[in-house]
PDB file of N, CA and C in Angstrom:
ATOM      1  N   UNK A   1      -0.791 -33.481  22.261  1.00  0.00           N
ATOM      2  CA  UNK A   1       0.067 -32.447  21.719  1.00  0.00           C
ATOM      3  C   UNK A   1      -0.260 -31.125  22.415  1.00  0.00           C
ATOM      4  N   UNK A   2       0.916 -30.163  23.062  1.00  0.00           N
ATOM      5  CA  UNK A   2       0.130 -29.370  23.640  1.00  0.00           C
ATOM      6  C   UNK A   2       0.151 -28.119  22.587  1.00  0.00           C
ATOM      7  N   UNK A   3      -0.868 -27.262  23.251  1.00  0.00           N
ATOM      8  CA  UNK A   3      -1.268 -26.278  22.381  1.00  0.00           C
ATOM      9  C   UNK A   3      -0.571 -24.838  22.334  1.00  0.00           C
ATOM     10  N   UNK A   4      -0.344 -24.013  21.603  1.00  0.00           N
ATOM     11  CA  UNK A   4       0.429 -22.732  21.647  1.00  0.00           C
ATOM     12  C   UNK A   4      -0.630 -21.751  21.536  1.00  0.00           C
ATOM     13  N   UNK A   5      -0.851 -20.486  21.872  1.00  0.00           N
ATOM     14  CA  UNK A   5      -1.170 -19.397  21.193  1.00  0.00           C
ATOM     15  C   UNK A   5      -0.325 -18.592  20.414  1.00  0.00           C
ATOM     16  N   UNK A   6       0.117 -18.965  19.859  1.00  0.00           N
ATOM     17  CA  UNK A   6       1.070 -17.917  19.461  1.00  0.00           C
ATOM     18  C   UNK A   6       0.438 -17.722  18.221  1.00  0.00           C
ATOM     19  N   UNK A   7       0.748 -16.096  17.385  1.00  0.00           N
ATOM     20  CA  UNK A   7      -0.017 -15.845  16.663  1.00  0.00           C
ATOM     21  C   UNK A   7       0.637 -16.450  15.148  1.00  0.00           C
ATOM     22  N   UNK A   8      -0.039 -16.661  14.503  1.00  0.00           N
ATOM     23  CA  UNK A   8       0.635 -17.089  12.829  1.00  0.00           C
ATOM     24  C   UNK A   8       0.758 -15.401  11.638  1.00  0.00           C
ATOM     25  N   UNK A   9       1.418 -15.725  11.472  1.00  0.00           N
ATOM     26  CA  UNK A   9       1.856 -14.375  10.350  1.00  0.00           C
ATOM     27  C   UNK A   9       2.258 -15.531   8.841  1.00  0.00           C
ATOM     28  N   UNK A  10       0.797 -14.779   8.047  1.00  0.00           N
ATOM     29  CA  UNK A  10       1.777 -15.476   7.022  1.00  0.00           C
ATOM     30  C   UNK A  10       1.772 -13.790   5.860  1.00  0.00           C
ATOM     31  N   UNK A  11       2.357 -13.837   4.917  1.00  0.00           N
ATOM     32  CA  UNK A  11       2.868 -12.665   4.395  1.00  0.00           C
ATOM     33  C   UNK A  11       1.935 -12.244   3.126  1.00  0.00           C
ATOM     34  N   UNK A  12       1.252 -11.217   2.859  1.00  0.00           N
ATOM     35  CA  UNK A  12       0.331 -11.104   2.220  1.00  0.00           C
ATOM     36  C   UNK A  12       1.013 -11.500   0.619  1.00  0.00           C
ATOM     37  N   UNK A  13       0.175 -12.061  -0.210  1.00  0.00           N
ATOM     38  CA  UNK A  13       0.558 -12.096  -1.473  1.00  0.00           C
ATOM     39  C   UNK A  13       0.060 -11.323  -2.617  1.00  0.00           C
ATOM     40  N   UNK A  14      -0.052 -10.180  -2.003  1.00  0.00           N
ATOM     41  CA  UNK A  14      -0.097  -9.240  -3.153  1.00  0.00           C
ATOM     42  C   UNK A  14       0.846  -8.798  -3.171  1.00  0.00           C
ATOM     43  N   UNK A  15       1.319  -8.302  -4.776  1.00  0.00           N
ATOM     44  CA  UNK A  15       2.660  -8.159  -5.069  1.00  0.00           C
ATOM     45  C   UNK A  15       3.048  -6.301  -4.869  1.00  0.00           C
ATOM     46  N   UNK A  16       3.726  -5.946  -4.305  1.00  0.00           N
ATOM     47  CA  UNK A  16       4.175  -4.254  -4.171  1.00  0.00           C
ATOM     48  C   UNK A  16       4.382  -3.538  -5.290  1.00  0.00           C
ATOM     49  N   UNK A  17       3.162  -2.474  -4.957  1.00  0.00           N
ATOM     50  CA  UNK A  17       3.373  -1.291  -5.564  1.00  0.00           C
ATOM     51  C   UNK A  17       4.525  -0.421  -5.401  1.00  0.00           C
ATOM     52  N   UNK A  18       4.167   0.607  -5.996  1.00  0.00           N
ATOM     53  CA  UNK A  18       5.511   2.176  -6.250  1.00  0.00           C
ATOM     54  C   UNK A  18       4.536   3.068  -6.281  1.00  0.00           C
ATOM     55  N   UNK A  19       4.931   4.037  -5.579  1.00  0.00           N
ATOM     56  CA  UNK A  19       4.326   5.856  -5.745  1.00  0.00           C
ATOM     57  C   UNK A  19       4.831   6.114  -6.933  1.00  0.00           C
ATOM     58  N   UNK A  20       3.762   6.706  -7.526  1.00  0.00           N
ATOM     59  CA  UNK A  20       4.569   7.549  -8.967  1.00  0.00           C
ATOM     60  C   UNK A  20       3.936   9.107  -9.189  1.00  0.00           C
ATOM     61  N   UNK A  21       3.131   9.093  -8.170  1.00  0.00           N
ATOM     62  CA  UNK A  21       3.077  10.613  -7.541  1.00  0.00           C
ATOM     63  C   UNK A  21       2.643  10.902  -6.315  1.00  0.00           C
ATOM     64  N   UNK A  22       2.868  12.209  -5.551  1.00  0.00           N
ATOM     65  CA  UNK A  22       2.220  12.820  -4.526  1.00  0.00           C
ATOM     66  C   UNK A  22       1.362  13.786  -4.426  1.00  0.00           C
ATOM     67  N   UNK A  23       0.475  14.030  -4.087  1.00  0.00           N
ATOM     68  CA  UNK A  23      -0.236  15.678  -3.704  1.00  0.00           C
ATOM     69  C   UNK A  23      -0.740  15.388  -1.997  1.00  0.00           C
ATOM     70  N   UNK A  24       0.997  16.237  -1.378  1.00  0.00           N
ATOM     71  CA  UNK A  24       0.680  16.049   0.337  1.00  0.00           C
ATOM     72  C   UNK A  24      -0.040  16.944   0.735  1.00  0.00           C
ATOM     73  N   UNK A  25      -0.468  18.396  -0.268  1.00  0.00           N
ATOM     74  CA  UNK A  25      -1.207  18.896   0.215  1.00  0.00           C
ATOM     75  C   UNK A  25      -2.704  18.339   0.440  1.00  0.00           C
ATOM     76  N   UNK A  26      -3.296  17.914  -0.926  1.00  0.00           N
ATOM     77  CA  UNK A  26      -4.241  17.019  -0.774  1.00  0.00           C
ATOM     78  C   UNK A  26      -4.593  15.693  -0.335  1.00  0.00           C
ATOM     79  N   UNK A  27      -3.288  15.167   0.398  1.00  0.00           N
ATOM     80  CA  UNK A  27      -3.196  13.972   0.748  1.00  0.00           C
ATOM     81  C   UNK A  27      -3.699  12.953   0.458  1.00  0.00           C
ATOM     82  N   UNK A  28      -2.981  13.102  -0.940  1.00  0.00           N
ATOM     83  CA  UNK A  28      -3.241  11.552  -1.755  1.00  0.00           C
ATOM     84  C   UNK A  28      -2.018  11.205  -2.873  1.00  0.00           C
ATOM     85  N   UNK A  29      -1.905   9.636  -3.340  1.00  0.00           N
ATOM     86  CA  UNK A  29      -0.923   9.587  -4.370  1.00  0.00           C
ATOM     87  C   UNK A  29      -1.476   8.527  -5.523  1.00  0.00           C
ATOM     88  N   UNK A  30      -0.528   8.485  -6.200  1.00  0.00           N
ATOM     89  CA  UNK A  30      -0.868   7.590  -7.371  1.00  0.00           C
ATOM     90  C   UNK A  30       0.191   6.389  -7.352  1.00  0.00           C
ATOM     91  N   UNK A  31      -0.736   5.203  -7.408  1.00  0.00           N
ATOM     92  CA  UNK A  31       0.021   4.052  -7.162  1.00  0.00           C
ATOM     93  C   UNK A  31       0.632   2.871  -8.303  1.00  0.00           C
ATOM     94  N   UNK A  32       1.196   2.396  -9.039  1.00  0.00           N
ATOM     95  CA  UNK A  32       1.203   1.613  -9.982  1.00  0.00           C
ATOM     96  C   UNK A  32       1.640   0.013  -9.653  1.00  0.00           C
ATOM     97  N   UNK A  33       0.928  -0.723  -9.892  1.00  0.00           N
ATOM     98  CA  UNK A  33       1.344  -1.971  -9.696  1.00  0.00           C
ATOM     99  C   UNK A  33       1.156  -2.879 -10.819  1.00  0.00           C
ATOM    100  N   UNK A  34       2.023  -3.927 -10.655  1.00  0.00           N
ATOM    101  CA  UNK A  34       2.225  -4.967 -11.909  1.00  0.00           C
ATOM    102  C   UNK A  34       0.199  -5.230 -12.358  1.00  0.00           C
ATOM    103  N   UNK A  35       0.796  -5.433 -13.368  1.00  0.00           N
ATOM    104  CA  UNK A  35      -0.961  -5.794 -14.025  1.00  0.00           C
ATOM    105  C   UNK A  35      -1.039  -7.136 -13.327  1.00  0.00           C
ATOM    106  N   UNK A  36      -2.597  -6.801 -13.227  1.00  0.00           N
ATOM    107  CA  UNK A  36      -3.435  -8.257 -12.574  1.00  0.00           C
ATOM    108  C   UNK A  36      -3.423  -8.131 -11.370  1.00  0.00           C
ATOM    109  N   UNK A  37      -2.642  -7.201 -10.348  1.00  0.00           N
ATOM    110  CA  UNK A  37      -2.590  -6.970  -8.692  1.00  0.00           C
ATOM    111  C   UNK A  37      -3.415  -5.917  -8.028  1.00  0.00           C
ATOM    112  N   UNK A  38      -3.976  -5.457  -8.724  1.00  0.00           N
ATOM    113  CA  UNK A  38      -4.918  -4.117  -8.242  1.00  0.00           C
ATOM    114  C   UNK A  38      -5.377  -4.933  -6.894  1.00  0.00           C
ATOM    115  N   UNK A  39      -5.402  -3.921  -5.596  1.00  0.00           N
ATOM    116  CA  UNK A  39      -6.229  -4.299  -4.619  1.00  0.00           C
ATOM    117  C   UNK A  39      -7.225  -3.844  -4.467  1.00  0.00           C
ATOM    118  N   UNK A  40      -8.014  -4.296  -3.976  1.00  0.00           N
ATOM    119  CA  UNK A  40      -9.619  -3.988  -4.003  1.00  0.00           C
ATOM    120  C   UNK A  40      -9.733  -2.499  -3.095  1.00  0.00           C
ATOM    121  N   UNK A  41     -11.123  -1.715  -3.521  1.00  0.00           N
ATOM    122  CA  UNK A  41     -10.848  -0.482  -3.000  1.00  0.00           C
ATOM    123  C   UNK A  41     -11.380  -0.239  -1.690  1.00  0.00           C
ATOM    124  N   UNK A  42     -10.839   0.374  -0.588  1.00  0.00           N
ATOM    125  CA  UNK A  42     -10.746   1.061   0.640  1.00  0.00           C
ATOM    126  C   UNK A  42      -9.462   0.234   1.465  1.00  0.00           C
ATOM    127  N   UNK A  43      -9.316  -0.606   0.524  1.00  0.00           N
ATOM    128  CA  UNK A  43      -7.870  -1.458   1.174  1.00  0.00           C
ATOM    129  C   UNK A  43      -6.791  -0.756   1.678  1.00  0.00           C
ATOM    130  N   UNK A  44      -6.401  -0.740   3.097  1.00  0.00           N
ATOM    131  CA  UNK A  44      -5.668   0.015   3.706  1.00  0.00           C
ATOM    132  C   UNK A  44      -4.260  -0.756   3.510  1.00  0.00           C
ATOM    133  N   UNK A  45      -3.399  -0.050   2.827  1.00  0.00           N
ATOM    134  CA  UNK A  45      -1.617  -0.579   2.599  1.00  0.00           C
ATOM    135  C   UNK A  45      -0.516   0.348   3.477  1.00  0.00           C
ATOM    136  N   UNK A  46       0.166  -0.491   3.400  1.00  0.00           N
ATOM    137  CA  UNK A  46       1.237  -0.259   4.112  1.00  0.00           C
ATOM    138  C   UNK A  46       2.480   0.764   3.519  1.00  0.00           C
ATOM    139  N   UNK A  47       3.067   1.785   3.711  1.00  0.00           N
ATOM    140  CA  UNK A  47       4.160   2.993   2.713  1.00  0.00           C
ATOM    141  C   UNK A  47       5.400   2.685   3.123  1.00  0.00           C
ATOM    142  N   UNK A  48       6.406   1.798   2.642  1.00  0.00           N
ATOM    143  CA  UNK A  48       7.814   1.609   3.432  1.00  0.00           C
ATOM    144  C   UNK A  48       9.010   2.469   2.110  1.00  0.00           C
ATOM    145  N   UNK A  49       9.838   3.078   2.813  1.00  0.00           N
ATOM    146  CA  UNK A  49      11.072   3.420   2.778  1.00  0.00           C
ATOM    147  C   UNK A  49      12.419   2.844   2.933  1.00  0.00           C
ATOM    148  N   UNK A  50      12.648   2.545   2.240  1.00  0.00           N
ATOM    149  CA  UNK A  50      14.452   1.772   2.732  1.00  0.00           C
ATOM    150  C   UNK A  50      13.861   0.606   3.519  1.00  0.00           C
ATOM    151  N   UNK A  51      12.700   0.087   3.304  1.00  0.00           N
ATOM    152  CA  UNK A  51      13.051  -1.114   4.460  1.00  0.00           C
ATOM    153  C   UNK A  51      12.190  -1.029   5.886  1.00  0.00           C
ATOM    154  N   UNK A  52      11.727   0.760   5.699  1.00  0.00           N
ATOM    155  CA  UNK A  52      11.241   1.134   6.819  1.00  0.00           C
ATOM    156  C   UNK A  52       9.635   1.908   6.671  1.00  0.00           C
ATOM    157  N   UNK A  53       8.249   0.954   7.821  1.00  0.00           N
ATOM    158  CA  UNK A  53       7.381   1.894   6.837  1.00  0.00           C
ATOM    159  C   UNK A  53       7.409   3.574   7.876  1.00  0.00           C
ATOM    160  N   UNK A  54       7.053   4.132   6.746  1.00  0.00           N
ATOM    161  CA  UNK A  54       6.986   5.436   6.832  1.00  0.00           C
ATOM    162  C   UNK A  54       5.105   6.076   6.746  1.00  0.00           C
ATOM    163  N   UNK A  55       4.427   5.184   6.380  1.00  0.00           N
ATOM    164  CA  UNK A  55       2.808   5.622   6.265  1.00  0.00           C
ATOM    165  C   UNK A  55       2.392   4.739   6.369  1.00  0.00           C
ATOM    166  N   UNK A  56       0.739   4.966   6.221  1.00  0.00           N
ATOM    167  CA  UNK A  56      -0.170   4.296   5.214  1.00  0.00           C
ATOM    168  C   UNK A  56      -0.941   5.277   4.781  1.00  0.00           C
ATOM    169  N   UNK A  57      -1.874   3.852   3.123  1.00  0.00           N
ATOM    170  CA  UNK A  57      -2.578   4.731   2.252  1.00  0.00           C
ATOM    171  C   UNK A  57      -3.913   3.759   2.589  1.00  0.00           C
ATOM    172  N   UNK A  58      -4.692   4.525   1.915  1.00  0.00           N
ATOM    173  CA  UNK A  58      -6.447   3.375   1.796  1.00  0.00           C
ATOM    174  C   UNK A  58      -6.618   3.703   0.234  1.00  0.00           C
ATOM    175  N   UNK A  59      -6.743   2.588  -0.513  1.00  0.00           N
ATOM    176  CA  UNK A  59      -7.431   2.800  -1.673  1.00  0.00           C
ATOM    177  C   UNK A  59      -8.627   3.698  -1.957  1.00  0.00           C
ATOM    178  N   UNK A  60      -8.302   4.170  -3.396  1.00  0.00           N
ATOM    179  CA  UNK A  60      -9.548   4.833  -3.286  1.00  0.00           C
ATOM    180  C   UNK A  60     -10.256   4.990  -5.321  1.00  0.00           C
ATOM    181  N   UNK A  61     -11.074   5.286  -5.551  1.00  0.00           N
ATOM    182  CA  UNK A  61     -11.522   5.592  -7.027  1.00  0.00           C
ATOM    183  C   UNK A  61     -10.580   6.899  -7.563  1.00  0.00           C
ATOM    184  N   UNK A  62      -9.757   6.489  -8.850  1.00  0.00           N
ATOM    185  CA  UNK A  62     -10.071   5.630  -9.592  1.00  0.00           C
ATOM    186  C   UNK A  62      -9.327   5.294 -10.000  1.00  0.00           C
ATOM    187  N   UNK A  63      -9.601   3.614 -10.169  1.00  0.00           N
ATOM    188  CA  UNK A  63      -8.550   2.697 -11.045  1.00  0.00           C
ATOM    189  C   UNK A  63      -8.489   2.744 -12.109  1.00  0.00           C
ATOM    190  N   UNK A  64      -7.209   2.717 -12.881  1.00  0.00           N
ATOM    191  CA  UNK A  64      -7.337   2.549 -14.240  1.00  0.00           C
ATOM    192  C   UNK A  64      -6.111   2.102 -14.828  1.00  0.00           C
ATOM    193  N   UNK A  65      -6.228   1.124 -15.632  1.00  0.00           N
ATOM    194  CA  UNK A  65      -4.884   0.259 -16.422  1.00  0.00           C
ATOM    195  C   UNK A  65      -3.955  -0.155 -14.491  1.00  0.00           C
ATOM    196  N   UNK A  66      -3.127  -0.035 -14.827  1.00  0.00           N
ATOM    197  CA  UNK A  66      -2.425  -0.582 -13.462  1.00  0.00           C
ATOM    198  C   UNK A  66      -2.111   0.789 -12.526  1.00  0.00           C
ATOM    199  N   UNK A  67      -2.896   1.919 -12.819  1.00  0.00           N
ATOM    200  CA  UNK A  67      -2.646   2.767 -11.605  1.00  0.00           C
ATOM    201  C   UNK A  67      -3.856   3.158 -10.641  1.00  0.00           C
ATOM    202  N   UNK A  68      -3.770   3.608  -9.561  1.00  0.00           N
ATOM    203  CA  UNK A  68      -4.851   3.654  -9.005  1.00  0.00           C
ATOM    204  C   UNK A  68      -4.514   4.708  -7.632  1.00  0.00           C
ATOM    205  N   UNK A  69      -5.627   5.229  -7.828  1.00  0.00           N
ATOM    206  CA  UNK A  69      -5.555   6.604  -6.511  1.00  0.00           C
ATOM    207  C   UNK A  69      -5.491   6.001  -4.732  1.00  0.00           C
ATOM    208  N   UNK A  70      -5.014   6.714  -4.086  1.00  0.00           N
ATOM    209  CA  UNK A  70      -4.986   5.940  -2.501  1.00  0.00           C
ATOM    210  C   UNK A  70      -4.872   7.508  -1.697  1.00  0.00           C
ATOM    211  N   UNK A  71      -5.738   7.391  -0.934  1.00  0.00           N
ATOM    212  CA  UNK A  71      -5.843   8.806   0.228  1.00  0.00           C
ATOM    213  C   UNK A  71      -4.601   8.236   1.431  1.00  0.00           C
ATOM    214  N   UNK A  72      -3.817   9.339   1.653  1.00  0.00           N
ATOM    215  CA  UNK A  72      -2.886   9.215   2.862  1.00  0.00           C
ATOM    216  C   UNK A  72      -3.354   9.231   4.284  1.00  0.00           C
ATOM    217  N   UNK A  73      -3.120   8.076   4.986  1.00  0.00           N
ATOM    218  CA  UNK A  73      -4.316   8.315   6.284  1.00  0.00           C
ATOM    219  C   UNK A  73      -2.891   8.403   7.077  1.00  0.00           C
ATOM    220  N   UNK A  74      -1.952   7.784   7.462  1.00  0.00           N
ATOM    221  CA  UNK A  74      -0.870   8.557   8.308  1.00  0.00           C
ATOM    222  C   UNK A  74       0.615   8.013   7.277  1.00  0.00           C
ATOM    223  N   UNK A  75       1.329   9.681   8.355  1.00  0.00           N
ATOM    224  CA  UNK A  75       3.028   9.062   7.709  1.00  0.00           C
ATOM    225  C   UNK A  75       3.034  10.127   6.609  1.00  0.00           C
ATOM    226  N   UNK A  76       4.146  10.063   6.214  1.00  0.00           N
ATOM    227  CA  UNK A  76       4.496  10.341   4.597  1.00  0.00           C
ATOM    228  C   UNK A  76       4.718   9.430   3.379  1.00  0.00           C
ATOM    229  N   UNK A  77       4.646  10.083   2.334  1.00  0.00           N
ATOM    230  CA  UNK A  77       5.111   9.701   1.449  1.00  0.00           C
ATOM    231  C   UNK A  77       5.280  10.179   0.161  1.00  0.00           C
ATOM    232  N   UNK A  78       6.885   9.352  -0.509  1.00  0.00           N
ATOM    233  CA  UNK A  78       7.403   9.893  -1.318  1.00  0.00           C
ATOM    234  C   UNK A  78       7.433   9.232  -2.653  1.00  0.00           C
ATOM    235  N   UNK A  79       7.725   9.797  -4.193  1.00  0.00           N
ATOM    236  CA  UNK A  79       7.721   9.270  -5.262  1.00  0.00           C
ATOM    237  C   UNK A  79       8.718   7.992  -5.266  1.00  0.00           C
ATOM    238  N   UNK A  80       8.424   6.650  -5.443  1.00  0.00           N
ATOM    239  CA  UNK A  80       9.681   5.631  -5.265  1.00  0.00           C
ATOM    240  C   UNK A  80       9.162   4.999  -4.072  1.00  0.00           C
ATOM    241  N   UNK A  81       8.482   5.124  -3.296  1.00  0.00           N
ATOM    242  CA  UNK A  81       8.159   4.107  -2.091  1.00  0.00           C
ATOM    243  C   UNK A  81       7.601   3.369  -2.543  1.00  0.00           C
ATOM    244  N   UNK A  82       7.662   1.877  -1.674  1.00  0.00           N
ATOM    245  CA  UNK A  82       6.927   0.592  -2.154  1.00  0.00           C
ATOM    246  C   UNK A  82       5.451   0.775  -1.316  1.00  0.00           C
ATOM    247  N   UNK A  83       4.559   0.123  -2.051  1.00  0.00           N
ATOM    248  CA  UNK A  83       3.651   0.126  -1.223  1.00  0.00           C
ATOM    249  C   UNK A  83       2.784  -1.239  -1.160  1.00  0.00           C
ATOM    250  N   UNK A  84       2.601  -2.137   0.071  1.00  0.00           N
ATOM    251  CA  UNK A  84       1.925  -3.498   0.388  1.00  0.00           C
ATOM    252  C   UNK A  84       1.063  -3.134   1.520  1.00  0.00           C
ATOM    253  N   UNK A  85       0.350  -4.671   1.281  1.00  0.00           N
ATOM    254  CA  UNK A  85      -0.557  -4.535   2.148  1.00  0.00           C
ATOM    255  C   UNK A  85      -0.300  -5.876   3.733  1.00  0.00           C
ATOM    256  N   UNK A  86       0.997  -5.814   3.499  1.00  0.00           N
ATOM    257  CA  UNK A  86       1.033  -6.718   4.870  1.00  0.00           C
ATOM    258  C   UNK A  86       0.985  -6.171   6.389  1.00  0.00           C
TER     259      UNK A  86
END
């Protein structure tokens, strides 16, 4: 059988967050996701818009109930963006 390199993508299964706030001055937001999905912290996610990403965030302290803080490392972002980690 011959062999491929080709790379495999399979699609992360953590389920997408929402911004439910910003502070771009301080460059950070508040994230909410379905209970039971919290990602573990310094986890770098992905900020999409319409379909399109527009940032990323890195987790950060502190979690609590299903929201949780994330520092903006590039991009923007706005209240209503999804946020994953694929």
């Amino acid at each position: 059988m011959p062999s491929t390199n080709a790379p495999i993508i399979t699609r992360s299964a953590m389920t997408p967050g929402r911004i439910d706030s910003v502070n771009a001055k301080a460059r950070y937001v508040v994230i909410s996701f379905p209970i039971g999905t919290m990602p573990a912290l310094d986890t770098h996610l992905n900020v999409y818009r319409g379909g399109l990403k527009v940032g990323e965030v890195k987790v950060t302290p502190p979690q609590q109930n299903n929201f949780n803080a994330a520092d903006i490392v590039a991009g923007e972002c706005r209240i209503g963006d999804e946020v994953r980690g694929d």
